[in-house]
PDB file of N, CA and C in Angstrom:
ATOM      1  N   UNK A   1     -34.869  -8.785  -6.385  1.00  0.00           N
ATOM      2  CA  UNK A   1     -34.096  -7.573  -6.575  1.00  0.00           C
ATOM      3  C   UNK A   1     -34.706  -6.774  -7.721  1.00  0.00           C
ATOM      4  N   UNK A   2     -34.869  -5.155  -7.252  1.00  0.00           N
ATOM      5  CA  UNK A   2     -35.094  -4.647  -8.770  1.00  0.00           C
ATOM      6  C   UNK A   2     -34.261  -3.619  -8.690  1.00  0.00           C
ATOM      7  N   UNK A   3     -34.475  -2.650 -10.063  1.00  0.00           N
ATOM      8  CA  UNK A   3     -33.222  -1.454  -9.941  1.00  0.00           C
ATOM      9  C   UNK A   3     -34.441  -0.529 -10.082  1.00  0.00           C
ATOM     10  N   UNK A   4     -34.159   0.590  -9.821  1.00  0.00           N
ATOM     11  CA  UNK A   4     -34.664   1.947 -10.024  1.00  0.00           C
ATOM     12  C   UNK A   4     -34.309   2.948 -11.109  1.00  0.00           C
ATOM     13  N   UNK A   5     -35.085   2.853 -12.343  1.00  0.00           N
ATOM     14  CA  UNK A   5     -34.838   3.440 -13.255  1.00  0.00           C
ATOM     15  C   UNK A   5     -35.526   4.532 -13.348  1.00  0.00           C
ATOM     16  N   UNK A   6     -36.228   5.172 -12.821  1.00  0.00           N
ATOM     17  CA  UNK A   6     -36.899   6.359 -12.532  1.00  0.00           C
ATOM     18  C   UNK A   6     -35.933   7.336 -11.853  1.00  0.00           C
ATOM     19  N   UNK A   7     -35.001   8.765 -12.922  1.00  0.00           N
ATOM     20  CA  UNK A   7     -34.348   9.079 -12.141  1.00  0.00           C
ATOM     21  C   UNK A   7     -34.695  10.466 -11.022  1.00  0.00           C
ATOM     22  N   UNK A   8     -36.405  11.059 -10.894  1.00  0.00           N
ATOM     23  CA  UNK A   8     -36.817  11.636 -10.281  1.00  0.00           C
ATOM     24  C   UNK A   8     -37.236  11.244  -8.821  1.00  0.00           C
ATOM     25  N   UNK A   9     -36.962   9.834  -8.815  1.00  0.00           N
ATOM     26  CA  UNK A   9     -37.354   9.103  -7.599  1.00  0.00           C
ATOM     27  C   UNK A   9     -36.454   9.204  -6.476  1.00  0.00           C
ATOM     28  N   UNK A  10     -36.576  10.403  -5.369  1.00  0.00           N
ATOM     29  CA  UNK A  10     -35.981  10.476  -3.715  1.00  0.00           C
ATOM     30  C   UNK A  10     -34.516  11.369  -4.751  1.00  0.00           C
ATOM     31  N   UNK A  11     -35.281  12.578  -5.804  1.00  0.00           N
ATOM     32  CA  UNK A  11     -34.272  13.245  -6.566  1.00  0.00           C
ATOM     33  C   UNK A  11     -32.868  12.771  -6.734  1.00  0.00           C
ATOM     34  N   UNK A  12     -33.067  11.363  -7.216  1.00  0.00           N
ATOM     35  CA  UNK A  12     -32.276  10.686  -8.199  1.00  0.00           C
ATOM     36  C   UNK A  12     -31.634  10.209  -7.251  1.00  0.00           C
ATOM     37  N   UNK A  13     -31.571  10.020  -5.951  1.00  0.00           N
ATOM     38  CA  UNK A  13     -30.845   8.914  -5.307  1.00  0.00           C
ATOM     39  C   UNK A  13     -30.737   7.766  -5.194  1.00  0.00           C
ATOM     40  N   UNK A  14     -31.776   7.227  -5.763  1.00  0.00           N
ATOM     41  CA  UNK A  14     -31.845   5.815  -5.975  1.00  0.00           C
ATOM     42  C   UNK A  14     -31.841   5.290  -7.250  1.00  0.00           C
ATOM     43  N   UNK A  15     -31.699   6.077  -8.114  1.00  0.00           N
ATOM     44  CA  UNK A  15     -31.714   5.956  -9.561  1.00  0.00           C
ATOM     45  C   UNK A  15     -30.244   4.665 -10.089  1.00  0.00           C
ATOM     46  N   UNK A  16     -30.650   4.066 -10.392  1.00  0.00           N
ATOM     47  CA  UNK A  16     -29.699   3.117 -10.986  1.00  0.00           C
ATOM     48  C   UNK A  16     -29.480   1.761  -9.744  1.00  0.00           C
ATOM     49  N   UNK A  17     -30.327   2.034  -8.956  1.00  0.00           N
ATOM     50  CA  UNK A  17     -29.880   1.304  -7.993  1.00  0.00           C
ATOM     51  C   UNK A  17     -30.320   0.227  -7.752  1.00  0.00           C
ATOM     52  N   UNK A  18     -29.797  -0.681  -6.878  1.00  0.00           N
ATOM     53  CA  UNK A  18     -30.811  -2.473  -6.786  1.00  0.00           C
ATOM     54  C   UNK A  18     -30.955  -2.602  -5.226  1.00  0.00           C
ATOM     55  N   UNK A  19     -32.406  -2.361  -5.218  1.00  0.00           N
ATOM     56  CA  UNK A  19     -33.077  -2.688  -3.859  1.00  0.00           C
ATOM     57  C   UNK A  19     -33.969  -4.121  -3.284  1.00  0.00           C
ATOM     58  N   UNK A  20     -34.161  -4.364  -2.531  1.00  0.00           N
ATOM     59  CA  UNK A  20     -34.565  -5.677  -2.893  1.00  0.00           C
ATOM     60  C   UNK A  20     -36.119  -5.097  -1.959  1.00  0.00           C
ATOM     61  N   UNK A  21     -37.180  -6.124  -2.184  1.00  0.00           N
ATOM     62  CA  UNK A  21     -38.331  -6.064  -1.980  1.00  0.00           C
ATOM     63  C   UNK A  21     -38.867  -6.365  -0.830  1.00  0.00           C
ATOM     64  N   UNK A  22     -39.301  -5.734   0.161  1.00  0.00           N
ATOM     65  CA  UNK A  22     -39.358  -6.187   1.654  1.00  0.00           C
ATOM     66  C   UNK A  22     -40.666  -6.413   1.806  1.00  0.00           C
ATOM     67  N   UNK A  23     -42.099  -6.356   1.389  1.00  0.00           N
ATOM     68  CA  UNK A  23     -42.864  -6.955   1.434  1.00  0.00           C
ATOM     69  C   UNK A  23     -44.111  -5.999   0.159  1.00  0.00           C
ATOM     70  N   UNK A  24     -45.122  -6.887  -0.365  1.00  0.00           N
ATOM     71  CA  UNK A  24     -46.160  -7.126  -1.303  1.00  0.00           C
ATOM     72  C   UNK A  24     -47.215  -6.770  -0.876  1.00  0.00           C
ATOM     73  N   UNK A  25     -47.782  -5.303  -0.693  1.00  0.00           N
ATOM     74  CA  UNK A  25     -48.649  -5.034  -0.065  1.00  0.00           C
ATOM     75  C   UNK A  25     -50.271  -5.593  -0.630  1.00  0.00           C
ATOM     76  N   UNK A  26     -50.178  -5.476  -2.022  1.00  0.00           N
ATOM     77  CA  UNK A  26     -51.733  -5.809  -3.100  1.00  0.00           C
ATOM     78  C   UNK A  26     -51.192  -5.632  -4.593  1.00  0.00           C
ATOM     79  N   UNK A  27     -52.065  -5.564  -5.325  1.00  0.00           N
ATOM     80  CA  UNK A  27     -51.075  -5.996  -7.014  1.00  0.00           C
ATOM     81  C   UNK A  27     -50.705  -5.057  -7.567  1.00  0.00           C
ATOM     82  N   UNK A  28     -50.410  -3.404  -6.726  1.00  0.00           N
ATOM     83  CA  UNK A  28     -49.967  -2.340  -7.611  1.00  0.00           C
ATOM     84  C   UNK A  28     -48.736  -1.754  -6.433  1.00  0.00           C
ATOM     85  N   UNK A  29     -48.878  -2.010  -4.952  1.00  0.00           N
ATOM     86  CA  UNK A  29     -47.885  -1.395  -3.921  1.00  0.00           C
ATOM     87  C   UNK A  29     -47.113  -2.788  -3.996  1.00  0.00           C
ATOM     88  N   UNK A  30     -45.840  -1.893  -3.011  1.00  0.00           N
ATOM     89  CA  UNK A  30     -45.071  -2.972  -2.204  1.00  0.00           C
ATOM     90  C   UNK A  30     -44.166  -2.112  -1.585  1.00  0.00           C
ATOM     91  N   UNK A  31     -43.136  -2.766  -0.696  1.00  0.00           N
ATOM     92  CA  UNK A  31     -42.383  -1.785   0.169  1.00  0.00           C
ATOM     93  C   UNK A  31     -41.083  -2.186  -0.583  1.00  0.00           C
ATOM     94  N   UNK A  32     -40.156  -1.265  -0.389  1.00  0.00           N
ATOM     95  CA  UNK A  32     -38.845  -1.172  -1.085  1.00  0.00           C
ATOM     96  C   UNK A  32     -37.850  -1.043   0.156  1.00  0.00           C
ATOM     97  N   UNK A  33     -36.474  -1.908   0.364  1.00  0.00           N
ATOM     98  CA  UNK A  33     -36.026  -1.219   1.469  1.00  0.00           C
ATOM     99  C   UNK A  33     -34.570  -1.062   0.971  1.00  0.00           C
ATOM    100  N   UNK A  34     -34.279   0.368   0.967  1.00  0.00           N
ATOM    101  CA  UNK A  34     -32.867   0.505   1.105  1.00  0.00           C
ATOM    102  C   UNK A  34     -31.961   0.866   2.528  1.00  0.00           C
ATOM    103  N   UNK A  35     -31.230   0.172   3.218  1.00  0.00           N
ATOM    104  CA  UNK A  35     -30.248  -0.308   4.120  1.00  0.00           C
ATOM    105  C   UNK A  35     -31.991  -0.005   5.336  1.00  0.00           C
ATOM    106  N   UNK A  36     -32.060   1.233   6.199  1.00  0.00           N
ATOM    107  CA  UNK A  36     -33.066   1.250   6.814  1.00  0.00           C
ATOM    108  C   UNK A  36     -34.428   2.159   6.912  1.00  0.00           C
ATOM    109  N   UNK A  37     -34.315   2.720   5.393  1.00  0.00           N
ATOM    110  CA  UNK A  37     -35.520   3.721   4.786  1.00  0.00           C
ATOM    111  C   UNK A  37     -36.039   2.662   3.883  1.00  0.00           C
ATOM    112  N   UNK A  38     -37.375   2.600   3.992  1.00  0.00           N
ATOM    113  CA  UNK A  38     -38.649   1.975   3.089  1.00  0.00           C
ATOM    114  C   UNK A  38     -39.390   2.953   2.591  1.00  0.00           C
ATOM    115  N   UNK A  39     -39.829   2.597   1.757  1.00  0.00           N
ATOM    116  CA  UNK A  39     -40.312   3.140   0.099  1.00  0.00           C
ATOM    117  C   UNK A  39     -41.474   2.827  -0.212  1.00  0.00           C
ATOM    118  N   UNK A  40     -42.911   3.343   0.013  1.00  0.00           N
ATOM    119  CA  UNK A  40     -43.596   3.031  -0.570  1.00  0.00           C
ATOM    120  C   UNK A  40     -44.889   3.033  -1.633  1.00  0.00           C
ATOM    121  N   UNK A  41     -44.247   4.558  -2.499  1.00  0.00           N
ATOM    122  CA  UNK A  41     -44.499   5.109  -2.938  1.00  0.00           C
ATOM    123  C   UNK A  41     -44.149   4.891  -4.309  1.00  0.00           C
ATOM    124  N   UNK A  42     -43.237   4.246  -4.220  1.00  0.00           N
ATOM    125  CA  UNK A  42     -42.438   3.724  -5.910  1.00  0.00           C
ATOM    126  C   UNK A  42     -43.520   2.545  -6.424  1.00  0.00           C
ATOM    127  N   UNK A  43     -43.834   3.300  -7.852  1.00  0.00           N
ATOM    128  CA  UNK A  43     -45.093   2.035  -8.560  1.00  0.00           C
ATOM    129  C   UNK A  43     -44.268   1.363  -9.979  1.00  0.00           C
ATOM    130  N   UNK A  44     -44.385   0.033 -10.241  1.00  0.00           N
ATOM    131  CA  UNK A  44     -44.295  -0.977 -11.318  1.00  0.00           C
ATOM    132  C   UNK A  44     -43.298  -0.242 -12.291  1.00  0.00           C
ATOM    133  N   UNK A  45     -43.695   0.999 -12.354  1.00  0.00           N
ATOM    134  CA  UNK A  45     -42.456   1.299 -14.080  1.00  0.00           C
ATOM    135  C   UNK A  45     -41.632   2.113 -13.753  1.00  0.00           C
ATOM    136  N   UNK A  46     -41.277   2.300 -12.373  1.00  0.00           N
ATOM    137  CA  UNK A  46     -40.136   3.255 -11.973  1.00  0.00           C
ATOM    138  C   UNK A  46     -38.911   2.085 -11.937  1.00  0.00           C
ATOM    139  N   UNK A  47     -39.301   0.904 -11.800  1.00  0.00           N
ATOM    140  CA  UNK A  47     -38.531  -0.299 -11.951  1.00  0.00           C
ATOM    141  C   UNK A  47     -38.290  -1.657 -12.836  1.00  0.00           C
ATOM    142  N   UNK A  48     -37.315  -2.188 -13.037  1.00  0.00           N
ATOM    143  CA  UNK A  48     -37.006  -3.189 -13.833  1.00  0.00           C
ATOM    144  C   UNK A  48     -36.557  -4.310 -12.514  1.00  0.00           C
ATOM    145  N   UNK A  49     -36.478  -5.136 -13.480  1.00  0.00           N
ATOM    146  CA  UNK A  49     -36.136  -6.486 -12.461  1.00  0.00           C
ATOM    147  C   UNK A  49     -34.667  -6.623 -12.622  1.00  0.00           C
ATOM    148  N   UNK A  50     -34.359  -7.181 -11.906  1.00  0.00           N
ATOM    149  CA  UNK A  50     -33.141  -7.744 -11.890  1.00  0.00           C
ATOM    150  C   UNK A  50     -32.403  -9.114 -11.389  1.00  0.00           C
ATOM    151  N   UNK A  51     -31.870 -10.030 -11.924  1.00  0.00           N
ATOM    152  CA  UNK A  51     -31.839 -11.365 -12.164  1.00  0.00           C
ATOM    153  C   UNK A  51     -30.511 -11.553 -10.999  1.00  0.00           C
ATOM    154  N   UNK A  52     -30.239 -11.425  -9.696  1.00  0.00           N
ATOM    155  CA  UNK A  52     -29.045 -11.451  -9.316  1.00  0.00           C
ATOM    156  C   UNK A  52     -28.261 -13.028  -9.743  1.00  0.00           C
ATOM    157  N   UNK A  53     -26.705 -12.724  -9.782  1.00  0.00           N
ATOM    158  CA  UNK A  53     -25.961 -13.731 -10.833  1.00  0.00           C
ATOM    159  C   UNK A  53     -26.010 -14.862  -9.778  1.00  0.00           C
ATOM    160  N   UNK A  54     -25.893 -16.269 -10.834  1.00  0.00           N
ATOM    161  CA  UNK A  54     -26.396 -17.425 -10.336  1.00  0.00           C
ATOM    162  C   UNK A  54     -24.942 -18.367  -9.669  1.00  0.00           C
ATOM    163  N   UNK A  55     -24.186 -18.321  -8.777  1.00  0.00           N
ATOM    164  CA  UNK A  55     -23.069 -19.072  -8.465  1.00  0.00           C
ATOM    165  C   UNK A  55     -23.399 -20.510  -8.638  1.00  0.00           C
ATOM    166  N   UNK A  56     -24.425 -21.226  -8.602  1.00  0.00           N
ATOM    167  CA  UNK A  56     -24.212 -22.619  -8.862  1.00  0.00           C
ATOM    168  C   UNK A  56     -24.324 -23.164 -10.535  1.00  0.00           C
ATOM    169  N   UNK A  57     -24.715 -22.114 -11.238  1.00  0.00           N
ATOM    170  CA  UNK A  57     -25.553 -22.538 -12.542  1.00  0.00           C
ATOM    171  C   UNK A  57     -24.007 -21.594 -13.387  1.00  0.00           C
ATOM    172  N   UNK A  58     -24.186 -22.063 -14.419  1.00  0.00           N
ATOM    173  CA  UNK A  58     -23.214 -20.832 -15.082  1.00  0.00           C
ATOM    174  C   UNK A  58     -24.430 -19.978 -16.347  1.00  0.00           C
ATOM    175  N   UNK A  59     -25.598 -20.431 -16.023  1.00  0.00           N
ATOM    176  CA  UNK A  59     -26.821 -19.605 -17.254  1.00  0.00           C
ATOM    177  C   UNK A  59     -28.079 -19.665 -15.570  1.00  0.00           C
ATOM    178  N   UNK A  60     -28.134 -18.712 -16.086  1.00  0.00           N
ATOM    179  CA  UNK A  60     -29.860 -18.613 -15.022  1.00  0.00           C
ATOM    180  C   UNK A  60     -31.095 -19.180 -15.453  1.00  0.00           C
ATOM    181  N   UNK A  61     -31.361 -19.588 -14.951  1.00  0.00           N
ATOM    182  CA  UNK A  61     -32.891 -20.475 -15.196  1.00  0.00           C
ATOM    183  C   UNK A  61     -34.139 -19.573 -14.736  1.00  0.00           C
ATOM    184  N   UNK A  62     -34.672 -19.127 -15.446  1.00  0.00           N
ATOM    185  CA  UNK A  62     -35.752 -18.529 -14.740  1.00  0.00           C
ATOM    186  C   UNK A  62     -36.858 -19.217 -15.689  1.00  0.00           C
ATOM    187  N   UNK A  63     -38.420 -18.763 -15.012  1.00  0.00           N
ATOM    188  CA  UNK A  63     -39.486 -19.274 -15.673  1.00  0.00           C
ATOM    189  C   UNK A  63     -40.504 -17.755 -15.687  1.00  0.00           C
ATOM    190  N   UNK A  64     -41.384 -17.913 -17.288  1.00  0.00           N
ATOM    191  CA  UNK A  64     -42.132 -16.917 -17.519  1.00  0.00           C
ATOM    192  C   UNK A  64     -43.343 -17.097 -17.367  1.00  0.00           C
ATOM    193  N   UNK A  65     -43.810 -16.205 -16.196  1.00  0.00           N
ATOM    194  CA  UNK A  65     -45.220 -16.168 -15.861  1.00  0.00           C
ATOM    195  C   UNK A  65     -46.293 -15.579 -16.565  1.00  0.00           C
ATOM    196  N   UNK A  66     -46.028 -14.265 -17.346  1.00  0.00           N
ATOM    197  CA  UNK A  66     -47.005 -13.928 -18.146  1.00  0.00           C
ATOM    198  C   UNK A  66     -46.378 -13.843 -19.723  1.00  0.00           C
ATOM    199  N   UNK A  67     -47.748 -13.531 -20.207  1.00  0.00           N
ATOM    200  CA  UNK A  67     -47.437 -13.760 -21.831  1.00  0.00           C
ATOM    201  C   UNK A  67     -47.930 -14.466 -22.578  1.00  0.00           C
ATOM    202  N   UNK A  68     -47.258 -14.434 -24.117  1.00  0.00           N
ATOM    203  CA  UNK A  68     -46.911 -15.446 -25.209  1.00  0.00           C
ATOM    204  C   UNK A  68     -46.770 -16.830 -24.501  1.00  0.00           C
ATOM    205  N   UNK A  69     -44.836 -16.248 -23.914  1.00  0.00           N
ATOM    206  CA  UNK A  69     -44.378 -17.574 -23.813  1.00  0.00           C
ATOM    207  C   UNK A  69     -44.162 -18.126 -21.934  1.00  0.00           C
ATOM    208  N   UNK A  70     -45.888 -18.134 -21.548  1.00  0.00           N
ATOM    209  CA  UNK A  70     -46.165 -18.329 -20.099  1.00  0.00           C
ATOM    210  C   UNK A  70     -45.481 -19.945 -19.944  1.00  0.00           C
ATOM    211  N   UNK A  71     -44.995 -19.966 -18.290  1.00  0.00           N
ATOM    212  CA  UNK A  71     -44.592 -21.583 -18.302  1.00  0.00           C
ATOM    213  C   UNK A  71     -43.310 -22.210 -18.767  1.00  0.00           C
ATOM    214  N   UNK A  72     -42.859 -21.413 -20.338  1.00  0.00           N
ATOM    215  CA  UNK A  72     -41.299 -21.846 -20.551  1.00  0.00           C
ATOM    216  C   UNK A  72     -40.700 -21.334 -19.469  1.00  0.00           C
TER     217      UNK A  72
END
């Protein structure tokens, strides 16, 4: 899931919003799909990630791939 923090993007209709990722085209595209319009024009800093909440865990576990602190 990511959100759309870019609010010039499809003139702010998607701005604030959480789309999830429908496929990884190479290491700078990917397709975006909201309900049945895809996106693929939106690049890396028009977006943030987003951690959807964890029902079995009561803290999310995630692991960091790049960085300092790679692997924790």
């Amino acid at each position: 899931m990511v959100r759309v923090i870019n609010d010039k993007i499809e003139n702010g209709t998607l701005y604030n919003k959480k789309l999830g990722i429908a496929s990884i085209l190479n290491e700078y595209e990917f397709l975006i799909v909201d309900s049945n319009r895809h996106f693929s024009d939106i690049v890396e800093s028009d977006l943030e990630t987003v951690l959807p909440p964890s029902k079995e865990y009561k803290t999310a576990i995630v692991m960091i791939l790049k960085g300092e602190f790679k692997g924790e």
